[in-house]
C-alpha atoms as a PDB file:
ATOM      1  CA  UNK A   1     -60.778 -15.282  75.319  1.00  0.00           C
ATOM      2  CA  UNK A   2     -61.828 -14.117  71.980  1.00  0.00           C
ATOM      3  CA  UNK A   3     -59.763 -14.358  69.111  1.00  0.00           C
ATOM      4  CA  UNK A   4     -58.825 -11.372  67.394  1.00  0.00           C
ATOM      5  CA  UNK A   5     -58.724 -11.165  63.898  1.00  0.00           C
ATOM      6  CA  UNK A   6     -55.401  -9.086  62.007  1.00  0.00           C
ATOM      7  CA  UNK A   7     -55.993  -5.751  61.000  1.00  0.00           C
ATOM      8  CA  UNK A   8     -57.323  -4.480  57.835  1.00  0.00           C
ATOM      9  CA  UNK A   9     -54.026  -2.925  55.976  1.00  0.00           C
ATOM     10  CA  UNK A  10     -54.902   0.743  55.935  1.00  0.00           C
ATOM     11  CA  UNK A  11     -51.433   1.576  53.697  1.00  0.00           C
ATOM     12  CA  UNK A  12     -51.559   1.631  50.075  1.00  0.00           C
ATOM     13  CA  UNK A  13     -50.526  -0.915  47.973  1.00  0.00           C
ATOM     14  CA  UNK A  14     -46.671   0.559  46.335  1.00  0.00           C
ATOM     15  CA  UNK A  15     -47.216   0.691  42.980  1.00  0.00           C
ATOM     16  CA  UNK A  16     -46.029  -2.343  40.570  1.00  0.00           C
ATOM     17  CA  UNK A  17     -42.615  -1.975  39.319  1.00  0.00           C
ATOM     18  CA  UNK A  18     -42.103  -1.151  36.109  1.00  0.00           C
ATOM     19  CA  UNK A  19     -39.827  -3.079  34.846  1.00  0.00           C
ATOM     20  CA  UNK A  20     -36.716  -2.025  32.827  1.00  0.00           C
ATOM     21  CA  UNK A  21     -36.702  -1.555  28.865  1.00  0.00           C
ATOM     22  CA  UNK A  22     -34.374  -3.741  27.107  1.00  0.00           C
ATOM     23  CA  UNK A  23     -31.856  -1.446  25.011  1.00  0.00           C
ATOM     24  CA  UNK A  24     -30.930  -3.253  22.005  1.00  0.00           C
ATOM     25  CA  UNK A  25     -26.802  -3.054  20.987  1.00  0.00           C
ATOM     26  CA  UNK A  26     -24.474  -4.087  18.653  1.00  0.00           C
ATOM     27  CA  UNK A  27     -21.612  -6.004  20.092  1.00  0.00           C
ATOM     28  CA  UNK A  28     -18.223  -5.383  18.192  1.00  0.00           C
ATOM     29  CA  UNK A  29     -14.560  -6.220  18.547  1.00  0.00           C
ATOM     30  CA  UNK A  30     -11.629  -4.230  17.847  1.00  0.00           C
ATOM     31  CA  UNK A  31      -8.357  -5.832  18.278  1.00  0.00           C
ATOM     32  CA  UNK A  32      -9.545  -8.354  20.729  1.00  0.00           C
ATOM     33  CA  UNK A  33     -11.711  -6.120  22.643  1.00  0.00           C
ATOM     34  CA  UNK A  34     -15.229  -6.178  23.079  1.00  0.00           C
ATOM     35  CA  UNK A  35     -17.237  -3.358  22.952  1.00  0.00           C
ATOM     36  CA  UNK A  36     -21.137  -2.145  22.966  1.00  0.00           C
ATOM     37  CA  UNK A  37     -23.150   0.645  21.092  1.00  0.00           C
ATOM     38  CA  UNK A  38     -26.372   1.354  20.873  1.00  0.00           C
ATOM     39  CA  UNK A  39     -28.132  -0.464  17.745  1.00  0.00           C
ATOM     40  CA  UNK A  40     -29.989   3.102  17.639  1.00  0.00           C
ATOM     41  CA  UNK A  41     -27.167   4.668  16.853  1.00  0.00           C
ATOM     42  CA  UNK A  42     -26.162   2.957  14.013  1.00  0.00           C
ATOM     43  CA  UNK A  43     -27.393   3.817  10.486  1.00  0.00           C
ATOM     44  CA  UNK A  44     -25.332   1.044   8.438  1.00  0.00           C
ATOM     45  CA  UNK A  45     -22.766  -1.400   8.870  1.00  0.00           C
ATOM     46  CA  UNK A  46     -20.810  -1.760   5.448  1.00  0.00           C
ATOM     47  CA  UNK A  47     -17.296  -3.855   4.442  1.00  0.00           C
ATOM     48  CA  UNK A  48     -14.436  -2.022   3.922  1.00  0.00           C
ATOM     49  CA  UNK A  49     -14.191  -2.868   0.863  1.00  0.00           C
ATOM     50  CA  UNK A  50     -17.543  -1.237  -0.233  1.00  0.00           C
ATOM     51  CA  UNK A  51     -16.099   1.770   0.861  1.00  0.00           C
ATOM     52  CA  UNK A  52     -12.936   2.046  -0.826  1.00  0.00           C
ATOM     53  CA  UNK A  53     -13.243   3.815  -3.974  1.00  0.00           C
ATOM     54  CA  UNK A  54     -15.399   6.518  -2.391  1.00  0.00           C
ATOM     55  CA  UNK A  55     -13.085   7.033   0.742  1.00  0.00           C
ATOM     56  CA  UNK A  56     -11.495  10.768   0.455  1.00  0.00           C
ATOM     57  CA  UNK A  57      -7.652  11.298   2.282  1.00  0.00           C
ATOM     58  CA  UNK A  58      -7.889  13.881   3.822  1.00  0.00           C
ATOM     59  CA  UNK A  59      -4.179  16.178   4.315  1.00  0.00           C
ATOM     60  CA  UNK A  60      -4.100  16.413   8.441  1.00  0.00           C
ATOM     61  CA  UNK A  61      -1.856  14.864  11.097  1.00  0.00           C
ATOM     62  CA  UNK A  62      -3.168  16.396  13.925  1.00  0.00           C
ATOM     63  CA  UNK A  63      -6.188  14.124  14.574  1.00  0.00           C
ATOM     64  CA  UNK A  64      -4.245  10.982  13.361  1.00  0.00           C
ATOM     65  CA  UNK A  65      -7.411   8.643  13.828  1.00  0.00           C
ATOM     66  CA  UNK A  66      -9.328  10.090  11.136  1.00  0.00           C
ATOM     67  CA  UNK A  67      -7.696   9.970   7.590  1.00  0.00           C
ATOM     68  CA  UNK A  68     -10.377   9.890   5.071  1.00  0.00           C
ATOM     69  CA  UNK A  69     -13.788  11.012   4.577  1.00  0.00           C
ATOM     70  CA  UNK A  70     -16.267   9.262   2.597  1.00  0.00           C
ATOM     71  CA  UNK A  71     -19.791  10.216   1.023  1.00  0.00           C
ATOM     72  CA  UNK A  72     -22.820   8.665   2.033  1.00  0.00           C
ATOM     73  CA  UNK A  73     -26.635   9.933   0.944  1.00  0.00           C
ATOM     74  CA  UNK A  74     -25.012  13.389   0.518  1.00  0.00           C
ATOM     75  CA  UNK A  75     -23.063  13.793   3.879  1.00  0.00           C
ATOM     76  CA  UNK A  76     -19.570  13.462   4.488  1.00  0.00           C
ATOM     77  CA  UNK A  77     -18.627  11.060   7.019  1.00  0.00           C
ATOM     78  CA  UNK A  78     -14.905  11.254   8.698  1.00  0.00           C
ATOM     79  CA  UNK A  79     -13.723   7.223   9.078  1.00  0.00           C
ATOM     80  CA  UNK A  80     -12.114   7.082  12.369  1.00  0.00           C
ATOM     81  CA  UNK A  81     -10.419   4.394  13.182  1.00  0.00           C
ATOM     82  CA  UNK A  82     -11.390   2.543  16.561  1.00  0.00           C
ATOM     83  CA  UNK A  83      -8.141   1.161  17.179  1.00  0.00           C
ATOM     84  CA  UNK A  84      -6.349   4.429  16.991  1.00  0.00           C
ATOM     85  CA  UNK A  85      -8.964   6.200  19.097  1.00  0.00           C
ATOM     86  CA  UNK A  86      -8.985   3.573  22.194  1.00  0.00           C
ATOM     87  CA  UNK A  87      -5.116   3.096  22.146  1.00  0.00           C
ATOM     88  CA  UNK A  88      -5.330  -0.227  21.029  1.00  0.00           C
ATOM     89  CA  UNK A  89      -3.235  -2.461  18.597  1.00  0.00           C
ATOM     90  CA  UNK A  90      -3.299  -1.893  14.711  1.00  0.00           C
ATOM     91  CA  UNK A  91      -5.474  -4.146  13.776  1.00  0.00           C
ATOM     92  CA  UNK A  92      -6.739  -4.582   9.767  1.00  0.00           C
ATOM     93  CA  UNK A  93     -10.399  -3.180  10.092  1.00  0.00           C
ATOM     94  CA  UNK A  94     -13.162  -5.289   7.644  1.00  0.00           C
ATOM     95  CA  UNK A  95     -16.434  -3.621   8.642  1.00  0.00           C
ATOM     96  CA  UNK A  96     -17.135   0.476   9.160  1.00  0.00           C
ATOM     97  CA  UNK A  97     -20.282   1.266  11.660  1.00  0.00           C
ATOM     98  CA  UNK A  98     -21.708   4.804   9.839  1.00  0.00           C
ATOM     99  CA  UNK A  99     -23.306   6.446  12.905  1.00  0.00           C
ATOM    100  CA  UNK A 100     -26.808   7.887  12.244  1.00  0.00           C
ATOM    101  CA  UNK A 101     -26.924  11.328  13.985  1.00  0.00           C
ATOM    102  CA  UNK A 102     -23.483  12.424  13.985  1.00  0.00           C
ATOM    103  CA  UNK A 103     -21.159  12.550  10.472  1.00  0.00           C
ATOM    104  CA  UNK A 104     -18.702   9.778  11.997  1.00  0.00           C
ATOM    105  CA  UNK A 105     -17.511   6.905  10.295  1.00  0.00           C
ATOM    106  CA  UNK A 106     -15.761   3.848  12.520  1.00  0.00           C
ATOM    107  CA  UNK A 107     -13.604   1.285  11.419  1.00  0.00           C
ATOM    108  CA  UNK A 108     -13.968  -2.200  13.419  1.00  0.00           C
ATOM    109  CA  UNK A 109     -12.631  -5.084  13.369  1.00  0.00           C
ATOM    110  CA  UNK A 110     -15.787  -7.430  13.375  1.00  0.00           C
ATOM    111  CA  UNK A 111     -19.684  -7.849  15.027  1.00  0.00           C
ATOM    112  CA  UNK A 112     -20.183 -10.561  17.372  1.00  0.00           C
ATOM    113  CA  UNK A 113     -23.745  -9.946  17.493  1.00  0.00           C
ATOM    114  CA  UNK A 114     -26.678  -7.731  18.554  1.00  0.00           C
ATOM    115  CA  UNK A 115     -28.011  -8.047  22.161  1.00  0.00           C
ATOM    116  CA  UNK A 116     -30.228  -6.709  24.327  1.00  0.00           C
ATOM    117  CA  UNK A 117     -29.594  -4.942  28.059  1.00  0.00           C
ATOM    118  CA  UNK A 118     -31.404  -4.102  30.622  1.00  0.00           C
ATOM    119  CA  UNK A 119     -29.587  -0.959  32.074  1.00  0.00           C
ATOM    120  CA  UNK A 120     -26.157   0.916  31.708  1.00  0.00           C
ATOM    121  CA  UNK A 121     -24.179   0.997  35.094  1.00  0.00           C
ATOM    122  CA  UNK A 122     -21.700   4.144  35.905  1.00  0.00           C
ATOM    123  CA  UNK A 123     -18.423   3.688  35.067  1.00  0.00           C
ATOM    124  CA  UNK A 124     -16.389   3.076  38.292  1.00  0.00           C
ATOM    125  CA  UNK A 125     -14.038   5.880  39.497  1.00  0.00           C
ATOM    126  CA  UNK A 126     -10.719   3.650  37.926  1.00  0.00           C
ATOM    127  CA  UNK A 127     -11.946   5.368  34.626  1.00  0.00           C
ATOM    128  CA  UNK A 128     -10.326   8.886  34.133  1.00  0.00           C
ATOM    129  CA  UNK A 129      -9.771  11.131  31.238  1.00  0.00           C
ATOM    130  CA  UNK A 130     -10.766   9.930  28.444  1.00  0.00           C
ATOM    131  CA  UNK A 131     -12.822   7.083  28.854  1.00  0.00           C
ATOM    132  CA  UNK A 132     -15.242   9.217  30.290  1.00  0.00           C
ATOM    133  CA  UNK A 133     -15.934  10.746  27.435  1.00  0.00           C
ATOM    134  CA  UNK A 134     -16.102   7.464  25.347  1.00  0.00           C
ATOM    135  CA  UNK A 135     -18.479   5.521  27.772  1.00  0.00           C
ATOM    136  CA  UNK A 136     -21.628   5.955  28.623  1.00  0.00           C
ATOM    137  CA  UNK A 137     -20.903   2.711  31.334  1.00  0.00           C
ATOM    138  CA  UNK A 138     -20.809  -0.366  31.427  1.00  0.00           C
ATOM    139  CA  UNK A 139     -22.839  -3.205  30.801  1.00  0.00           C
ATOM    140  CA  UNK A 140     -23.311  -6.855  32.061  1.00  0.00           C
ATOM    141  CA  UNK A 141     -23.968  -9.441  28.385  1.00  0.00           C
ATOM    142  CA  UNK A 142     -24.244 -13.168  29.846  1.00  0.00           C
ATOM    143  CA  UNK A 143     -20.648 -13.538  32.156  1.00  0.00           C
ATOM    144  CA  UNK A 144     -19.064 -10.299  30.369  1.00  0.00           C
ATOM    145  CA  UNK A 145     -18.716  -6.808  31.521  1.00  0.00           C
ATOM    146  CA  UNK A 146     -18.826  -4.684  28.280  1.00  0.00           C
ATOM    147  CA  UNK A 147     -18.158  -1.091  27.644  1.00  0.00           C
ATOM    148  CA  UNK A 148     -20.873   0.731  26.374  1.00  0.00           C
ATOM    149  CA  UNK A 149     -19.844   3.230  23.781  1.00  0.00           C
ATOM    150  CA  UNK A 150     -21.024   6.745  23.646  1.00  0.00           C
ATOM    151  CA  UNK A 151     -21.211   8.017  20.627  1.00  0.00           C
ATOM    152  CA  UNK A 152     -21.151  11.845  20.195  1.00  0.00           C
ATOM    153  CA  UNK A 153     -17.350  10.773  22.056  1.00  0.00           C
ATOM    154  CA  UNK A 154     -15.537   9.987  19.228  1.00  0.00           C
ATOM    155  CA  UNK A 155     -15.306  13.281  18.155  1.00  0.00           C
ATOM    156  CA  UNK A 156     -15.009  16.626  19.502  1.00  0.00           C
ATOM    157  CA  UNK A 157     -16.470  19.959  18.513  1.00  0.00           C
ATOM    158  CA  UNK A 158     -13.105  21.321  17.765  1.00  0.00           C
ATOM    159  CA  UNK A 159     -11.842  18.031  16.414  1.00  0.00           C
ATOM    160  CA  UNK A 160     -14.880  18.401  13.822  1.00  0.00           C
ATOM    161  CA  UNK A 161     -14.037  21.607  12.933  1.00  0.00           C
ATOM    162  CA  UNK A 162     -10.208  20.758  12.243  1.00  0.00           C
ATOM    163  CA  UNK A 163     -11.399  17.901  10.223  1.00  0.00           C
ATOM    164  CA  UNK A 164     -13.887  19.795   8.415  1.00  0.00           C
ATOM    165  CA  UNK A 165     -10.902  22.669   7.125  1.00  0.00           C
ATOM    166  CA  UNK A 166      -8.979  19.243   5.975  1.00  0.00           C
ATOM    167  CA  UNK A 167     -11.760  18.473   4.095  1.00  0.00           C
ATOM    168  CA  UNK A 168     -12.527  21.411   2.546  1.00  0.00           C
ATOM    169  CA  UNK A 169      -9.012  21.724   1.316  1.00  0.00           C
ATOM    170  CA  UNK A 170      -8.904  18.050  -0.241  1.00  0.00           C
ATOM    171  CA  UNK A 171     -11.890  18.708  -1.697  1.00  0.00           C
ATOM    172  CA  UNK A 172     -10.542  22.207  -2.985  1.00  0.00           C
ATOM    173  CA  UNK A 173      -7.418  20.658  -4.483  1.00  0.00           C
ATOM    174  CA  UNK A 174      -6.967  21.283  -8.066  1.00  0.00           C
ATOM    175  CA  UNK A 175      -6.769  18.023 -10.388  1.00  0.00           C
ATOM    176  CA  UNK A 176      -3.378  16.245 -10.965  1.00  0.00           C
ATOM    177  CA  UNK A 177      -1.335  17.717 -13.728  1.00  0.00           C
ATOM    178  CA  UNK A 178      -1.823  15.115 -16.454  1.00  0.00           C
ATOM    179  CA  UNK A 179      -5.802  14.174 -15.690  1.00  0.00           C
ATOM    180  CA  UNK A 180      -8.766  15.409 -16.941  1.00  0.00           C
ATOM    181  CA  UNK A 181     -10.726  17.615 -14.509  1.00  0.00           C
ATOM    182  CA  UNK A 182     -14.632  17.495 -14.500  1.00  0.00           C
END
């Protein structure tokens, strides 16, 4: 009996996989919690305490995160702080992130360290409200499951535009009776 020999593969090779493109992030902690944001997304990270004669109050209680504004390369930032916006204890922030494309400001606690991940998963359906807006998802770093922050959701439109009348009327104030005005 003759031997037959296998059949020439007549489908096409599937095409290589491409493989994922690492997103680089900088891990941070407020009180206790980790969190993740992309390094992209980040223009500076400064101390507190570089930013302290140059912070701004600003008069508002309705967005009681934000408080001050402060001055950088000729935009106004509004300092929000982290804690306040994730519901988590007051903590003593040392470190600010100053966000690149948006005019936002945010007090942290401390960096752990940058990292790199390979993908951002969808937040599972136990996140409502608003931690859908602050998410993008969530990634996996070593043995930890870290929220990835999304940054245009620390503010809103109309939060921006209430903080931006606050500012206009600290920055409209006349000078203390007593001190020289320039």
């Amino acid at each position: 009996m003759p031997v037959r020999e296998p059949a020439a593969r007549t489908t096409p090779k599937s095409a290589p996989r491409r493989a994922r493109q690492p997103e680089t992030v900088v891990l941070f902690y407020v009180a206790n919690q980790m969190f993740a944001i992309a390094a992209d997304a980040v223009q500076e990270i400064r101390s507190t305490d570089s930013l302290a004669g140059s912070a701004i109050e600003i008069d508002q209680i309705e967005i009681g995160k934000v408080r001050h504004t402060v001055e950088r390369g000729h935009r106004t930032y509004f300092v929000l702080n982290a804690g306040m916006h994730f519901g988590l204890p007051v903590t003593r922030p040392t470190l600010v992130l100053i966000l690149r494309k948006l005019r936002v400001a945010v007090l942290i606690d401390r960096i752990e360290r940058m990292a790199e991940i390979y993908g951002v998963h969808p937040l599972p359906l136990a996140f409502a409200g608003d931690e859908r807006r602050w998410y993008r998802g969530l990634a996996q770093i070593d043995d930890l499951v870290i929220p990835v922050i999304r940054p245009d959701g620390f503010l809103s439109e109309e939060e921006f535009r209430t903080l931006d009348l606050a500012a206009q009327g600290a920055t409209a104030k006349p000078p203390l009776e007593g001190t020289a005005s320039t």
